[in-house]
C-alpha atoms as a PDB file:
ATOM      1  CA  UNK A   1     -16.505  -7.885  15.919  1.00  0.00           C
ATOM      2  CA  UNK A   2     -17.654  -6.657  19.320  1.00  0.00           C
ATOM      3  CA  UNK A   3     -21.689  -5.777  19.853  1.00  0.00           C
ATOM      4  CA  UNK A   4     -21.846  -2.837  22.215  1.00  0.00           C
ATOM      5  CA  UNK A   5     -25.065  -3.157  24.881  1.00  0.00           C
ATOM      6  CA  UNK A   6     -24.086   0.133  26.400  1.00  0.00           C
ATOM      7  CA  UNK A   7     -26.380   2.196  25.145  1.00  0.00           C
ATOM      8  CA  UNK A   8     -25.760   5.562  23.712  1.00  0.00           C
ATOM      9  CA  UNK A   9     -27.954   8.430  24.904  1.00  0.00           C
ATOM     10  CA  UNK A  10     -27.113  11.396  24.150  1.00  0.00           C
ATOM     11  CA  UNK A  11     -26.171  11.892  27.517  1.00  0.00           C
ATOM     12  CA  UNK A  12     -22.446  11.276  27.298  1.00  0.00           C
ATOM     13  CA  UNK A  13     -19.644  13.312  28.356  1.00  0.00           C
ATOM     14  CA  UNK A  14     -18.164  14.030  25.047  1.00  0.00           C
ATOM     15  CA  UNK A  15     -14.606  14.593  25.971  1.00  0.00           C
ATOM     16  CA  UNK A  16     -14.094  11.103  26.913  1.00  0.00           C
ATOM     17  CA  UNK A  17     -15.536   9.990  23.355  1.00  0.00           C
ATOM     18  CA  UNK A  18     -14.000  10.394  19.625  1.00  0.00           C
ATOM     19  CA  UNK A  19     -14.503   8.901  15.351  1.00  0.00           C
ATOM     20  CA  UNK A  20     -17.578   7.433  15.241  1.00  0.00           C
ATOM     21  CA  UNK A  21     -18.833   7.132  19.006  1.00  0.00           C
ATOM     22  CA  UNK A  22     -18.434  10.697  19.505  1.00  0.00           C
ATOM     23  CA  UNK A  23     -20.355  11.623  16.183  1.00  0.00           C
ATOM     24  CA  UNK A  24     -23.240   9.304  17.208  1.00  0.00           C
ATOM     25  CA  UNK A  25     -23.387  10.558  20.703  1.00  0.00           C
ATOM     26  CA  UNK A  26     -23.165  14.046  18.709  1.00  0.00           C
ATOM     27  CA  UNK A  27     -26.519  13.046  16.941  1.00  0.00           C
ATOM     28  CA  UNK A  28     -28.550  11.387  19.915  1.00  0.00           C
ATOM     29  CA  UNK A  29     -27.838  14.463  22.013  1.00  0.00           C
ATOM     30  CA  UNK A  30     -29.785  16.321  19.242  1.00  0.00           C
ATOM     31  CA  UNK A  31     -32.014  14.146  18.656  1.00  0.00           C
ATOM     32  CA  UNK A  32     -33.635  13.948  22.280  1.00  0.00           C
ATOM     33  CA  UNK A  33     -32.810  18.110  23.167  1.00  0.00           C
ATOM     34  CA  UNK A  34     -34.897  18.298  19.962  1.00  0.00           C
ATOM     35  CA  UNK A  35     -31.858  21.219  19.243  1.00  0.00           C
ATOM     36  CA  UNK A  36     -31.976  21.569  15.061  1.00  0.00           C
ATOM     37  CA  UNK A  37     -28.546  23.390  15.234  1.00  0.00           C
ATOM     38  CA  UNK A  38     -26.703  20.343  16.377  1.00  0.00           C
ATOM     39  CA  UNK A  39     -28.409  17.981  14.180  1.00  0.00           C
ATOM     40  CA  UNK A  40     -27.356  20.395  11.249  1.00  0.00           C
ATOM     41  CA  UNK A  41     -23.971  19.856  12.396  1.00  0.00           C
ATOM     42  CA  UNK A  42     -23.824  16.511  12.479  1.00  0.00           C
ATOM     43  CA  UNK A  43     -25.345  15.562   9.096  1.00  0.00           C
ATOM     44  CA  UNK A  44     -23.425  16.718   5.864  1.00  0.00           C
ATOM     45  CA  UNK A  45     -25.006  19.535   4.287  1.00  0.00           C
ATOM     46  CA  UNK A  46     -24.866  18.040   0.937  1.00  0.00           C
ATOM     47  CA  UNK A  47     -27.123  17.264  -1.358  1.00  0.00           C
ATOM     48  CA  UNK A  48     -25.901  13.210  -1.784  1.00  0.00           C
ATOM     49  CA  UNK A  49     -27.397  12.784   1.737  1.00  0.00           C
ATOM     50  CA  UNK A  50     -30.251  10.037   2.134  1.00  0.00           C
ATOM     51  CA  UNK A  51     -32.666   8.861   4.958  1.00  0.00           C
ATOM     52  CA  UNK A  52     -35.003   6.269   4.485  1.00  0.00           C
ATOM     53  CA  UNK A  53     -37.163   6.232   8.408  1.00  0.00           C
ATOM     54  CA  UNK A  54     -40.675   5.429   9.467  1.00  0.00           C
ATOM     55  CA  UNK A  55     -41.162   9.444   9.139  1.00  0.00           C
ATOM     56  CA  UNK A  56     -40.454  10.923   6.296  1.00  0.00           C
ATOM     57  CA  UNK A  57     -39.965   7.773   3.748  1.00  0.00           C
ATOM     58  CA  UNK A  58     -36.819   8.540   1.925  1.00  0.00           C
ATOM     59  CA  UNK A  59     -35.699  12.444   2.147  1.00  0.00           C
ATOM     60  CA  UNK A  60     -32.507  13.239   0.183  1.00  0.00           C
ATOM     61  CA  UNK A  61     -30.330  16.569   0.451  1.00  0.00           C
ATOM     62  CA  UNK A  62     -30.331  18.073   4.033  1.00  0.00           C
ATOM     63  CA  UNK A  63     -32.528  20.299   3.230  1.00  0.00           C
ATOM     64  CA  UNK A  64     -35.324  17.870   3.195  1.00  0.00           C
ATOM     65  CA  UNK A  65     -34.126  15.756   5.807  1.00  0.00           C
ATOM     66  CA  UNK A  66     -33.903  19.003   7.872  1.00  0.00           C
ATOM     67  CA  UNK A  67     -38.086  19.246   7.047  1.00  0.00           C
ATOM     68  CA  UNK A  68     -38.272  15.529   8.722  1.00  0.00           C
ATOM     69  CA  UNK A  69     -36.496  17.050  11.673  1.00  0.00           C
ATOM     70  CA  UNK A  70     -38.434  20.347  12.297  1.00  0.00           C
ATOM     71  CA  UNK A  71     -41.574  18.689  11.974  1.00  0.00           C
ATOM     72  CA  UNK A  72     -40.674  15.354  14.739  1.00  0.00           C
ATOM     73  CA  UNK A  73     -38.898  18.617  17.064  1.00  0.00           C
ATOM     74  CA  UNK A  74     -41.813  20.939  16.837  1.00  0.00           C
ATOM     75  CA  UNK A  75     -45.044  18.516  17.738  1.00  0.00           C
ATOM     76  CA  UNK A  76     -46.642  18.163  20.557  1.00  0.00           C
ATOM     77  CA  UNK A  77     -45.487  14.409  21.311  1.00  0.00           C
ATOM     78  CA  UNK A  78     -41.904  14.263  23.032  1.00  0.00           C
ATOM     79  CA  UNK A  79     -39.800  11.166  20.929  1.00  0.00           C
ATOM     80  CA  UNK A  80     -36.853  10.400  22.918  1.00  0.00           C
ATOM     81  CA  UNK A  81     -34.436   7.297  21.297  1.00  0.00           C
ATOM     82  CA  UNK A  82     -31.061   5.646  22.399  1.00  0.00           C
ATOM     83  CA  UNK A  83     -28.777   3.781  20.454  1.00  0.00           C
ATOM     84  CA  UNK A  84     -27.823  -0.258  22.077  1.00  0.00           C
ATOM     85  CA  UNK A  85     -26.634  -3.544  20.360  1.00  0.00           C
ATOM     86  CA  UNK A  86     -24.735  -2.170  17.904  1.00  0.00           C
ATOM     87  CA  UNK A  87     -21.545  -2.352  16.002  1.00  0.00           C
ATOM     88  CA  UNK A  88     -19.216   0.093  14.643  1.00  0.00           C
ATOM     89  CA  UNK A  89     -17.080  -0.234  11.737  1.00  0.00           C
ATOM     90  CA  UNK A  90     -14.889   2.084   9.977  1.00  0.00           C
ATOM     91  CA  UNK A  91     -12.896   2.196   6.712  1.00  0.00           C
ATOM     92  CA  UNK A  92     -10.986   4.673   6.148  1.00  0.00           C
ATOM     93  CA  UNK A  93     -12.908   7.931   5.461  1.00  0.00           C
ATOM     94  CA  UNK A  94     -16.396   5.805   5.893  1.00  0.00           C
ATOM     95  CA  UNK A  95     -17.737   4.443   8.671  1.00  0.00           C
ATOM     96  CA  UNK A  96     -20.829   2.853   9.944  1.00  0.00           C
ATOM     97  CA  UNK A  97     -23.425   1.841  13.047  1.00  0.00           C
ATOM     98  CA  UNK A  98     -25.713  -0.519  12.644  1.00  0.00           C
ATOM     99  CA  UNK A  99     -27.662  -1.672  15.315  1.00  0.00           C
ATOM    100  CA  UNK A 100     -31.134  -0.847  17.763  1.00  0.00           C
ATOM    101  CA  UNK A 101     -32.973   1.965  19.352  1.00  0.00           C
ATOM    102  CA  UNK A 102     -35.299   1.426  22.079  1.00  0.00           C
ATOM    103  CA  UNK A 103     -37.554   4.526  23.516  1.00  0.00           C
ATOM    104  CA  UNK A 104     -40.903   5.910  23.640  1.00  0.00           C
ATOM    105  CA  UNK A 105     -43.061   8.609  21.794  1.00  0.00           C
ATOM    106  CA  UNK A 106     -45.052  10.321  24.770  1.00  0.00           C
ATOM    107  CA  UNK A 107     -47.780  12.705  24.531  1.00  0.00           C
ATOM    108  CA  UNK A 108     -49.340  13.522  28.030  1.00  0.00           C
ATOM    109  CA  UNK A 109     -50.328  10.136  30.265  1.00  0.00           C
ATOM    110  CA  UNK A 110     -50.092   8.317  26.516  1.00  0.00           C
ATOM    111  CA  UNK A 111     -46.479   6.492  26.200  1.00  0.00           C
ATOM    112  CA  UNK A 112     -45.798   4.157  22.993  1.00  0.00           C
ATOM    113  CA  UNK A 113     -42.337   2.404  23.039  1.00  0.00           C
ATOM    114  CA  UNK A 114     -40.517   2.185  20.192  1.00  0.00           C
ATOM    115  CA  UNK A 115     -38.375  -0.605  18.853  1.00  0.00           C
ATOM    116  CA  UNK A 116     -36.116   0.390  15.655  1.00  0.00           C
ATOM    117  CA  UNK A 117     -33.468  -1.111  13.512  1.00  0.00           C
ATOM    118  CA  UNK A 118     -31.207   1.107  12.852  1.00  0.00           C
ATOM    119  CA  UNK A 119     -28.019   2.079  10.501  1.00  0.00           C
ATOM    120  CA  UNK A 120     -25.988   5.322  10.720  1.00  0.00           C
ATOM    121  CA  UNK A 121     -23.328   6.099   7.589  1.00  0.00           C
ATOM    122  CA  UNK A 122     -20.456   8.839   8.062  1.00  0.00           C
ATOM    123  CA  UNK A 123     -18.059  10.403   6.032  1.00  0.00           C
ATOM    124  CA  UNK A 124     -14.881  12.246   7.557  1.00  0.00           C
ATOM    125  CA  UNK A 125     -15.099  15.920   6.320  1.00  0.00           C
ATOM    126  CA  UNK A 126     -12.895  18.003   6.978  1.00  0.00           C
ATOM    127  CA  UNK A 127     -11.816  16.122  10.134  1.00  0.00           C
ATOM    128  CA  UNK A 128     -14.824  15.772  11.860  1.00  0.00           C
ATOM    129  CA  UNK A 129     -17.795  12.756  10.617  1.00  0.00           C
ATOM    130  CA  UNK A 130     -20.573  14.223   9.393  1.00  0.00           C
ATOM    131  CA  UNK A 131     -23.892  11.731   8.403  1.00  0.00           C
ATOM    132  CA  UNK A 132     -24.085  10.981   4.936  1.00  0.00           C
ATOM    133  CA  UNK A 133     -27.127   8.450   5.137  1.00  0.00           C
ATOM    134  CA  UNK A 134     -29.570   6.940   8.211  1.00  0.00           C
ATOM    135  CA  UNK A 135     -31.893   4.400   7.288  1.00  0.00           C
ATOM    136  CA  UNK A 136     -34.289   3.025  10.272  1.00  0.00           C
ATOM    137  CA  UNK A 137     -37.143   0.454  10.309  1.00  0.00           C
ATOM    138  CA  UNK A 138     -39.854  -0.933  12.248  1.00  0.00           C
ATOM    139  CA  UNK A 139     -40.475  -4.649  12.489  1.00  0.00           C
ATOM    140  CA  UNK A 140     -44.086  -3.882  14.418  1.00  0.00           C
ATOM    141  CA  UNK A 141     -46.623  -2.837  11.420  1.00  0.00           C
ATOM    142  CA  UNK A 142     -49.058  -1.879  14.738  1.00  0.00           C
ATOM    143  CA  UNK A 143     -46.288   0.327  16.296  1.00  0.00           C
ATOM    144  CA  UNK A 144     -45.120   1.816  13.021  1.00  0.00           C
ATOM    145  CA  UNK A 145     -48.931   3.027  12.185  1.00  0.00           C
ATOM    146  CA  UNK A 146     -49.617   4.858  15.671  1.00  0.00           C
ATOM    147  CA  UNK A 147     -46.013   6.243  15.769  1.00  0.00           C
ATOM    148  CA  UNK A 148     -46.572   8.082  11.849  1.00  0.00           C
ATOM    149  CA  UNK A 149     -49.896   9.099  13.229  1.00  0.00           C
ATOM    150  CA  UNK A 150     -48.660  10.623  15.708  1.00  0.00           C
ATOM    151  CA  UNK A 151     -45.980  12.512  14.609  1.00  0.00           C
ATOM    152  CA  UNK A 152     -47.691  12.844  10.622  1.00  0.00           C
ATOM    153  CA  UNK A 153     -45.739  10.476   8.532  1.00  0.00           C
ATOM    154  CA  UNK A 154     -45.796  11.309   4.664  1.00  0.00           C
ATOM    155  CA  UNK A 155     -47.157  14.618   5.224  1.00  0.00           C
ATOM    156  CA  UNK A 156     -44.681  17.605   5.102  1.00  0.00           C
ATOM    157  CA  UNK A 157     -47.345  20.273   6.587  1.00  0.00           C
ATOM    158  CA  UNK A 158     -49.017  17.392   8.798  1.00  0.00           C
ATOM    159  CA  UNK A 159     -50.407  18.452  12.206  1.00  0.00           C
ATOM    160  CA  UNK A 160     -50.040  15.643  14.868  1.00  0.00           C
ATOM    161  CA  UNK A 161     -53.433  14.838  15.708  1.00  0.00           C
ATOM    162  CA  UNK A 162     -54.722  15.375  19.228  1.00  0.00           C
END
């Protein structure tokens, strides 16, 4: 098994990636463009989806994991994340990342990093792997309280504070 240290941002020129790279480059370009349309496409729009994160606690369906989404994309802090140290692993029409994101929530002069375990299931649909189930942690209990106040963990209807 080979650890990857090249990180993936988001930034990649897709045509040069494909299975399980692509789809994860797929989701970190979404992720930091804050674009809701391309994070719709990469998740499955079932309802036998799961994420368990520091934001939203576990959100099943896409329809609430969409909520999680819409709330991080439309405060006022700016979260930007990128995927490194991970492995990839597939099995026939499953596959899997597990690994680390490093990056920072910033709102104004005020930058927190971030520091997050992280695991990424797929299921080919179709053709194409689509996100069946993310689950994401925080090993620093002071990091993981200012980052859900910020962004208003637990609360579906939460304002960030100021």
């Amino acid at each position: 098994m080979h650890t990857e240290q090249e990180p993936i941002t988001g930034n990649e020129n897709l045509e040069t990636l494909s299975g399980l790279r692509r789809a994860l480059a797929e989701f970190y370009a979404a992720f930091n463009n804050r674009d809701l349309e391309r994070m719709a496409q990469n998740w499955a729009d079932t309802d036998d989806v799961v994420m368990d994160n520091p934001i939203g606690g576990i959100t099943r369906g896409w329809e609430e994991i969409r909520t999680v989404y819409e709330r991080i994309f439309a405060g006022r802090p700016r979260v930007r994340v990128e995927f490194y140290d991970y492995t990839v692993h597939e099995a026939g029409e499953v596959g899997y990342a597990v690994g680390r994101e490093r990056g920072e929530l910033r709102r104004g002069d005020d930058v927190l990093s971030l520091a997050i375990r992280t695991t990424r299931v797929y299921r080919r649909t179709e053709g194409r792997w689509r996100q069946v189930h993310h689950h994401g942690s925080m090993d620093d209990a002071g990091m993981l309280a200012q980052y859900q106040r910020a962004v208003g963990a637990g609360k579906r209807d939460a304002t960030p504070p100021n």
